[in-house]
PDB file of N, CA and C in Angstrom:
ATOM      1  N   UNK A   1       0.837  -1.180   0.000  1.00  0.00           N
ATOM      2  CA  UNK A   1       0.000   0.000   0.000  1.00  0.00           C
ATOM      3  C   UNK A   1       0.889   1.254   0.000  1.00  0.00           C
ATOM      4  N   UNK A   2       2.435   1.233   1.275  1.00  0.00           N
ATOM      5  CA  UNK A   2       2.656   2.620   0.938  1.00  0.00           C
ATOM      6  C   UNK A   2       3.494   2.432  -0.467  1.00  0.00           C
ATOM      7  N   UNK A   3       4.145   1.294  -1.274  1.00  0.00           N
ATOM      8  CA  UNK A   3       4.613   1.547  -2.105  1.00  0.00           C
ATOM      9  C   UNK A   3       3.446   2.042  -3.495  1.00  0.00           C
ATOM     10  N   UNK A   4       2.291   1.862  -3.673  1.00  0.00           N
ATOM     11  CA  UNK A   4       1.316   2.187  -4.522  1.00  0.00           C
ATOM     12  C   UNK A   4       1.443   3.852  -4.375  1.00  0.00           C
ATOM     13  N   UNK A   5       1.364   4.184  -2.865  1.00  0.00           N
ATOM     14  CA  UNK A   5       1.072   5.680  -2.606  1.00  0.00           C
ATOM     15  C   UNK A   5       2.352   6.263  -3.436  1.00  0.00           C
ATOM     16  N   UNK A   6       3.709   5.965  -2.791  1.00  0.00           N
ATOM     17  CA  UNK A   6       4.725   6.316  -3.369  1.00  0.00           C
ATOM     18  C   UNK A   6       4.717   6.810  -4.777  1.00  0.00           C
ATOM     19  N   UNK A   7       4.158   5.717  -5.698  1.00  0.00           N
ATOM     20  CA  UNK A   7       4.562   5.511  -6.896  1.00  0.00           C
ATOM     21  C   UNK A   7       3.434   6.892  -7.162  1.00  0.00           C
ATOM     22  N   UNK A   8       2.442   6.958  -6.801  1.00  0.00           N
ATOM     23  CA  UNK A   8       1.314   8.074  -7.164  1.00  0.00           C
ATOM     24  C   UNK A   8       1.839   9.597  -6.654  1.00  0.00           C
ATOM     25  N   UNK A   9       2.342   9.689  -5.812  1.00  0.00           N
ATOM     26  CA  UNK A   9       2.985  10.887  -5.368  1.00  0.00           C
ATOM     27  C   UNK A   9       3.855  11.407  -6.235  1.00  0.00           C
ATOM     28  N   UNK A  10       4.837  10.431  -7.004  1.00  0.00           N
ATOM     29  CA  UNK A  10       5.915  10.662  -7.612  1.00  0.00           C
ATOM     30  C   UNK A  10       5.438  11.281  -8.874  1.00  0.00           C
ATOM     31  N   UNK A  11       4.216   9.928  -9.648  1.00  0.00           N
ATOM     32  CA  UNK A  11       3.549  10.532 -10.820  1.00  0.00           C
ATOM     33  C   UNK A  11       2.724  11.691 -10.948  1.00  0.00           C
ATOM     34  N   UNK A  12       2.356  12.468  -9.685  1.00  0.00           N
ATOM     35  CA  UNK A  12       1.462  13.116  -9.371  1.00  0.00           C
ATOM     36  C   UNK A  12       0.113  13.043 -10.323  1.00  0.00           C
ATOM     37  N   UNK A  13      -0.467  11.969  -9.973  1.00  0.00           N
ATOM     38  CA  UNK A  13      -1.613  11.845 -10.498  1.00  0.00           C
ATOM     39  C   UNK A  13      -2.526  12.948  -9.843  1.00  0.00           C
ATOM     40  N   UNK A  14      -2.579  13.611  -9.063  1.00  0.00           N
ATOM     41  CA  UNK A  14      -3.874  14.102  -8.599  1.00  0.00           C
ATOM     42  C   UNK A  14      -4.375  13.658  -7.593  1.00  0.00           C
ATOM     43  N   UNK A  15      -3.855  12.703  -6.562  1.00  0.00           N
ATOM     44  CA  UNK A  15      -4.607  11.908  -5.332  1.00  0.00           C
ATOM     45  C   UNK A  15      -3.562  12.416  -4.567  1.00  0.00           C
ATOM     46  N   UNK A  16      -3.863  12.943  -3.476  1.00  0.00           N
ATOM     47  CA  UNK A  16      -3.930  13.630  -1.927  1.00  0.00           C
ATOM     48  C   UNK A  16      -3.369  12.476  -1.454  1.00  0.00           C
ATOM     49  N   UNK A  17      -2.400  12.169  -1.401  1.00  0.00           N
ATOM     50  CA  UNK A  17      -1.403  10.960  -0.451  1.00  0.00           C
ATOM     51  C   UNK A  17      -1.577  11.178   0.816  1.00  0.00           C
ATOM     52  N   UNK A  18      -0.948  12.243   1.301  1.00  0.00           N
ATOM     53  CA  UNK A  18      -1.431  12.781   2.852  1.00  0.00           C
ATOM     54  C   UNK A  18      -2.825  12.136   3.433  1.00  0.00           C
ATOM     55  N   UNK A  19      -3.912  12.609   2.851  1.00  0.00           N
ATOM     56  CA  UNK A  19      -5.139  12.364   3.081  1.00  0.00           C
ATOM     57  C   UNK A  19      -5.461  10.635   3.108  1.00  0.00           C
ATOM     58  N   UNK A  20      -4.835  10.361   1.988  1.00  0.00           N
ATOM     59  CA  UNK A  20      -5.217   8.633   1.689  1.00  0.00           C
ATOM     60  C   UNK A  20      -4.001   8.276   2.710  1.00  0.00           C
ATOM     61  N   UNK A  21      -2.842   8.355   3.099  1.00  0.00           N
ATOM     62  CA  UNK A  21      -1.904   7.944   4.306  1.00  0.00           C
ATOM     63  C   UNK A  21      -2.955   7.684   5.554  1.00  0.00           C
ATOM     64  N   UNK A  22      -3.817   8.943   6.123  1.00  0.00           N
ATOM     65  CA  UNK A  22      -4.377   9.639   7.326  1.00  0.00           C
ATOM     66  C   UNK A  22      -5.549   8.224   7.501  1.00  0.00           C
ATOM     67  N   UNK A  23      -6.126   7.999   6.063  1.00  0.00           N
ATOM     68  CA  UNK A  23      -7.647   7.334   5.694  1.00  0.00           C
ATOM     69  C   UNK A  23      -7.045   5.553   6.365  1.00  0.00           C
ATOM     70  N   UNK A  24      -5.810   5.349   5.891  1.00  0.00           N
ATOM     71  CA  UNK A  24      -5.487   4.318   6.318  1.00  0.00           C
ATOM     72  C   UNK A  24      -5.137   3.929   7.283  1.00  0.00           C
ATOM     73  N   UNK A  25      -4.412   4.340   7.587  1.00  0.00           N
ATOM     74  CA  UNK A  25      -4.053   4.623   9.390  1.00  0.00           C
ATOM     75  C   UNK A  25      -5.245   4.368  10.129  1.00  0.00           C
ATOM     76  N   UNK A  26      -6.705   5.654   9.663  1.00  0.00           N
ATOM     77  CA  UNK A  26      -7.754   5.303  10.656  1.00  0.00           C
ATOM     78  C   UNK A  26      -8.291   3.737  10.704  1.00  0.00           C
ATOM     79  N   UNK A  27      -8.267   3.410   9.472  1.00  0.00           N
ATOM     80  CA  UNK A  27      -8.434   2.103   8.895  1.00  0.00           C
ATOM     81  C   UNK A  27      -8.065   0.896  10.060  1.00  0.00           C
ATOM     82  N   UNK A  28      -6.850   1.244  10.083  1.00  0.00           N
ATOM     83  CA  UNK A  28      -5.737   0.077  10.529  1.00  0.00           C
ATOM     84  C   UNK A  28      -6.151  -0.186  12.565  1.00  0.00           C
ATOM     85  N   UNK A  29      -6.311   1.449  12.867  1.00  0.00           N
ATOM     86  CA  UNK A  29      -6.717   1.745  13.880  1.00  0.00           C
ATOM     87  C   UNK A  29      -7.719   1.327  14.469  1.00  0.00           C
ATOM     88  N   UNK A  30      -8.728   1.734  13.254  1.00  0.00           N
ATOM     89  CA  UNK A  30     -10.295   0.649  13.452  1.00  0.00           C
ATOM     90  C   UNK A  30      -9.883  -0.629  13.472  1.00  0.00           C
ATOM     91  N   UNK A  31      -9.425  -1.318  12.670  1.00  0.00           N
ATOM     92  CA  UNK A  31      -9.428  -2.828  12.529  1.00  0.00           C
ATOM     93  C   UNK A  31      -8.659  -3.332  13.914  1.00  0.00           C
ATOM     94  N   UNK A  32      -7.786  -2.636  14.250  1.00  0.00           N
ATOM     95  CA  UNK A  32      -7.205  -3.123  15.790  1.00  0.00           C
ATOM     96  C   UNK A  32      -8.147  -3.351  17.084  1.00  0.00           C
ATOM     97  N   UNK A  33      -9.261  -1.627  16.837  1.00  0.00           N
ATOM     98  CA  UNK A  33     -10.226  -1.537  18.417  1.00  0.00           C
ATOM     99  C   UNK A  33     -11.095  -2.397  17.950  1.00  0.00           C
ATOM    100  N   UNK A  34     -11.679  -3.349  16.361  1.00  0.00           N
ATOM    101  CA  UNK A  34     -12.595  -4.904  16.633  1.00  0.00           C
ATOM    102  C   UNK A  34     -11.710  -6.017  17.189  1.00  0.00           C
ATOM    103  N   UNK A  35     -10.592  -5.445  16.694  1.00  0.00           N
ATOM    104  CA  UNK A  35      -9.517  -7.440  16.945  1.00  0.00           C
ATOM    105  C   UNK A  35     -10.028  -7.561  18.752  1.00  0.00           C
ATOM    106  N   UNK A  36      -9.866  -5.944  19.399  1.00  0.00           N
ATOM    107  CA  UNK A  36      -9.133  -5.737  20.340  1.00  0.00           C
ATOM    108  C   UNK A  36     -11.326  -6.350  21.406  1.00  0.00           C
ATOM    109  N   UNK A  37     -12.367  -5.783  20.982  1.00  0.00           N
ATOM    110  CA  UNK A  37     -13.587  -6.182  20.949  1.00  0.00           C
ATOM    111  C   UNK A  37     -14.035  -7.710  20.869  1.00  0.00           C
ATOM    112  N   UNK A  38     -13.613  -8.258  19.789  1.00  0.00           N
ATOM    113  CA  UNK A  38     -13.388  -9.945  19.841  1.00  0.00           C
ATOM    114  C   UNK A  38     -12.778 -10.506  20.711  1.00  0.00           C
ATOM    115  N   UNK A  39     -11.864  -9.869  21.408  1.00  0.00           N
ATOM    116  CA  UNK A  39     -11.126 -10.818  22.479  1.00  0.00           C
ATOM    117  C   UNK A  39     -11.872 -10.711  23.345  1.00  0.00           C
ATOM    118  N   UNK A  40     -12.811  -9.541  23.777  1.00  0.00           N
ATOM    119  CA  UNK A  40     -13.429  -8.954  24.918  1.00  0.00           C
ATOM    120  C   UNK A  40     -14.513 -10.119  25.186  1.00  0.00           C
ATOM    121  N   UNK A  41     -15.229 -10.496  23.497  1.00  0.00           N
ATOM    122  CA  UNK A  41     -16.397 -11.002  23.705  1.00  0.00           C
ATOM    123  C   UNK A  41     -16.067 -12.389  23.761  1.00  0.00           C
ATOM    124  N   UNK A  42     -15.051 -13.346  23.123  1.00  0.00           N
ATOM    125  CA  UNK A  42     -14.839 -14.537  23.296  1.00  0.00           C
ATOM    126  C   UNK A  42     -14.245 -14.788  24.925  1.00  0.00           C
ATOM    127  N   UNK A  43     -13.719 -13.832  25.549  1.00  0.00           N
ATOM    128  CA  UNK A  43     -13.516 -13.855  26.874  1.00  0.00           C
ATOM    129  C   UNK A  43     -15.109 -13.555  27.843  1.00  0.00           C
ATOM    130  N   UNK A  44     -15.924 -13.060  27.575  1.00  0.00           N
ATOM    131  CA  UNK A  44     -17.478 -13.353  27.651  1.00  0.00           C
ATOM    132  C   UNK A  44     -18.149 -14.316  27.602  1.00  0.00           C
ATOM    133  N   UNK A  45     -18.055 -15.072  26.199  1.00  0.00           N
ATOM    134  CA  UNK A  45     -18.736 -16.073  26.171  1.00  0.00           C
ATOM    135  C   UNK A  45     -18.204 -17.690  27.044  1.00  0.00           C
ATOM    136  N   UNK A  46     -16.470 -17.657  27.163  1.00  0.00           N
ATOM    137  CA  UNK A  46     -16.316 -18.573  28.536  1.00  0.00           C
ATOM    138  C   UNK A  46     -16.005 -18.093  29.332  1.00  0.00           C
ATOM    139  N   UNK A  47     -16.318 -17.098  30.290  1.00  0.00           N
ATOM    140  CA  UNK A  47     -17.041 -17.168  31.398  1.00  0.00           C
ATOM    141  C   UNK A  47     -18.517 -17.215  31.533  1.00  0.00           C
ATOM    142  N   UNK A  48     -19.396 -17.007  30.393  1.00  0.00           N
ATOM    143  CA  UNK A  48     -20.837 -17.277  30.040  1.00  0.00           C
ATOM    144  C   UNK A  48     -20.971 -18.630  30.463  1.00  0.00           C
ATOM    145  N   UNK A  49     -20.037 -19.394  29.634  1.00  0.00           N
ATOM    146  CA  UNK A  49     -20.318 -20.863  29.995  1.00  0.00           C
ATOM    147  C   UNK A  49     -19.813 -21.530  30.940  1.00  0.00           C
ATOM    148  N   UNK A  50     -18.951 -20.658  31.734  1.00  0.00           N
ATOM    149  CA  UNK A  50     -18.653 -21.331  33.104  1.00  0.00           C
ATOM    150  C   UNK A  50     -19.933 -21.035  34.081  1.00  0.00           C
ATOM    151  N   UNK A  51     -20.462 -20.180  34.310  1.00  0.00           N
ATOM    152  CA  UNK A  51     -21.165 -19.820  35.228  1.00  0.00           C
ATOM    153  C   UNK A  51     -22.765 -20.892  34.452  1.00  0.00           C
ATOM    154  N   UNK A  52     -23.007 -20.912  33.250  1.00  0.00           N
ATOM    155  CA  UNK A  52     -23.836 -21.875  32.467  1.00  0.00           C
ATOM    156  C   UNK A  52     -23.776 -23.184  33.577  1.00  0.00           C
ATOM    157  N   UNK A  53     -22.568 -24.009  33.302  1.00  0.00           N
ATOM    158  CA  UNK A  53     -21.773 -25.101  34.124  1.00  0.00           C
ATOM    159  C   UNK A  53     -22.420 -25.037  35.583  1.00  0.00           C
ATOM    160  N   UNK A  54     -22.164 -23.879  36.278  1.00  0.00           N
ATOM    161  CA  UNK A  54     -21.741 -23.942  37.310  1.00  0.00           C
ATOM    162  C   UNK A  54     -23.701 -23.954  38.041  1.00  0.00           C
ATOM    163  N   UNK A  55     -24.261 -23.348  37.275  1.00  0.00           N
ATOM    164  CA  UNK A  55     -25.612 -23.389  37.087  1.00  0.00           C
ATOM    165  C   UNK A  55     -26.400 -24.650  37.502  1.00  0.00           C
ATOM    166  N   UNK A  56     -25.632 -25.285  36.109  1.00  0.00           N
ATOM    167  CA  UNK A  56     -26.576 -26.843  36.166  1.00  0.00           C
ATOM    168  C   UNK A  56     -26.170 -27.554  37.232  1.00  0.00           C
ATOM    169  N   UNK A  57     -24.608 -27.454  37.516  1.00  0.00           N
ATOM    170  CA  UNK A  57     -24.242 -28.681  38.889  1.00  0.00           C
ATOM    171  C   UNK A  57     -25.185 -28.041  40.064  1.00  0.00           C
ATOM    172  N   UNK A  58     -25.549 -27.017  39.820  1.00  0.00           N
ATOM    173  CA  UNK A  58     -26.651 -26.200  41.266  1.00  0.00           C
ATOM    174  C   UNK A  58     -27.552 -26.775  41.197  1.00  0.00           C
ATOM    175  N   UNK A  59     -28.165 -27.541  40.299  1.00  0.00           N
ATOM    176  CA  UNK A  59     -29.409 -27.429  40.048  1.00  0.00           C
ATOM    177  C   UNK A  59     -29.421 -29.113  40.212  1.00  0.00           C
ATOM    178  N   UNK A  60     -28.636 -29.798  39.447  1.00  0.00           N
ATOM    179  CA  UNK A  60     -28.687 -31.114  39.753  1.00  0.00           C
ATOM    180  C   UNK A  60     -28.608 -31.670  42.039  1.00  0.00           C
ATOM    181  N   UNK A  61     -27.664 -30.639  42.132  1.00  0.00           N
ATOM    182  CA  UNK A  61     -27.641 -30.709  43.465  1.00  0.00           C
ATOM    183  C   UNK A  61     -28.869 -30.741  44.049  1.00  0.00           C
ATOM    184  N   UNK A  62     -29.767 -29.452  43.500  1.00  0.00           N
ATOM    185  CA  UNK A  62     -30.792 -29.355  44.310  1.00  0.00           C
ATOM    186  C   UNK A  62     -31.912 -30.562  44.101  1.00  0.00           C
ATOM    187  N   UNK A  63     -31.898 -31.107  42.685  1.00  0.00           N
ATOM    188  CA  UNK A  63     -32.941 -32.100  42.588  1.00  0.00           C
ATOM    189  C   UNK A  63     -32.407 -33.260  43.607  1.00  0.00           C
ATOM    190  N   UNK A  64     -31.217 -33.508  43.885  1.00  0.00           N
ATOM    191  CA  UNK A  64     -30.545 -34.836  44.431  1.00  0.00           C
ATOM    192  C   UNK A  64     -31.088 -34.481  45.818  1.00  0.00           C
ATOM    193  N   UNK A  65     -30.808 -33.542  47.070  1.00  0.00           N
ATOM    194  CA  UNK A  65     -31.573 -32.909  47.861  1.00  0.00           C
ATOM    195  C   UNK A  65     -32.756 -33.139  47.890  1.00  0.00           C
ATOM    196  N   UNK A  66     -33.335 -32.836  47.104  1.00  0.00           N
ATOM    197  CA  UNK A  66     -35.028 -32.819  46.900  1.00  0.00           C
ATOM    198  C   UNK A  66     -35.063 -34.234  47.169  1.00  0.00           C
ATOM    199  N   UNK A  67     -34.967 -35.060  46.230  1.00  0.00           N
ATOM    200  CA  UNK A  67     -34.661 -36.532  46.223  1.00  0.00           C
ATOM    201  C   UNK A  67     -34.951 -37.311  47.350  1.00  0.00           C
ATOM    202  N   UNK A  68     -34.071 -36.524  47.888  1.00  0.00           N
ATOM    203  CA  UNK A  68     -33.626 -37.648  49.616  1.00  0.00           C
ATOM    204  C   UNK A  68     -33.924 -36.989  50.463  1.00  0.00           C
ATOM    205  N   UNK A  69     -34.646 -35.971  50.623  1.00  0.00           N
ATOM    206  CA  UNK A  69     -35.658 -35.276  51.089  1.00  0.00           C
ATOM    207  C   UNK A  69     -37.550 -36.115  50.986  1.00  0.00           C
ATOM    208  N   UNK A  70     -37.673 -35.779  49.878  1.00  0.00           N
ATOM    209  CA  UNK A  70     -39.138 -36.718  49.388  1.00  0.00           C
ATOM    210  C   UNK A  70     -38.867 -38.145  50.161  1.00  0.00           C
ATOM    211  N   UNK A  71     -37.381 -39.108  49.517  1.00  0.00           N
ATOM    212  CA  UNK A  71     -37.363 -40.717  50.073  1.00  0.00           C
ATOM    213  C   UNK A  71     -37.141 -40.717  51.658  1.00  0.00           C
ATOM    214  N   UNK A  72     -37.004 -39.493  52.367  1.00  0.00           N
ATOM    215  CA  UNK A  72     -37.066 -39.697  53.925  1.00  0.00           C
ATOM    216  C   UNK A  72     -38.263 -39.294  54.267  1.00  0.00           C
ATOM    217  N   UNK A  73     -39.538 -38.629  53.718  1.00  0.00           N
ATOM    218  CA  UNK A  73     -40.597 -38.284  54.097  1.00  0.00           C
ATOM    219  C   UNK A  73     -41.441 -40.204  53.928  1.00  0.00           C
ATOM    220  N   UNK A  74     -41.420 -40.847  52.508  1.00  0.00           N
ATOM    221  CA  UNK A  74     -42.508 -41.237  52.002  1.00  0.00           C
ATOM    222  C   UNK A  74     -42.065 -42.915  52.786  1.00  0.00           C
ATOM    223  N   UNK A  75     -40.517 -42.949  53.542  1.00  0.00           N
ATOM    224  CA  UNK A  75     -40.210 -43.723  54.465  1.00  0.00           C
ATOM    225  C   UNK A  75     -40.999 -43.971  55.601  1.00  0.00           C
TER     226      UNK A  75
END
């Protein structure tokens, strides 16, 4: 890319290098703060699924409880 710019600066075609330099940069900048967003959210989604996990063993607990709760009543 900067060798394209180069070569256009030199030929002076008429394109604002400065400007198209500035355009890319923001570019590059943007594309870093999603990379930087994706990590955020794949670091989201496992701890999503730990606490998911951590959920169901609660829940199995409580039916097992329940369980032997009910088989000491119907004793």
């Amino acid at each position: 890319m900067q060798q394209k710019l180069e070569l256009q600066r030199t030929s002076q075609q008429g394109i604002d290098t400065t400007s198209v330099e500035a355009q890319i940069q923001r570019i590059r900048t943007t594309l870093k703060r999603i990379t930087n967003i994706n990590t955020h959210i794949n670091k989201l989604r496992e701890n999503s699924n730990t606490i998911a996990s951590e959920v169901d063993s609660l829940k199995l607990e409580i039916r097992d409880a329940l369980d032997c709760i009910e088989d000491s009543i119907t004793i």
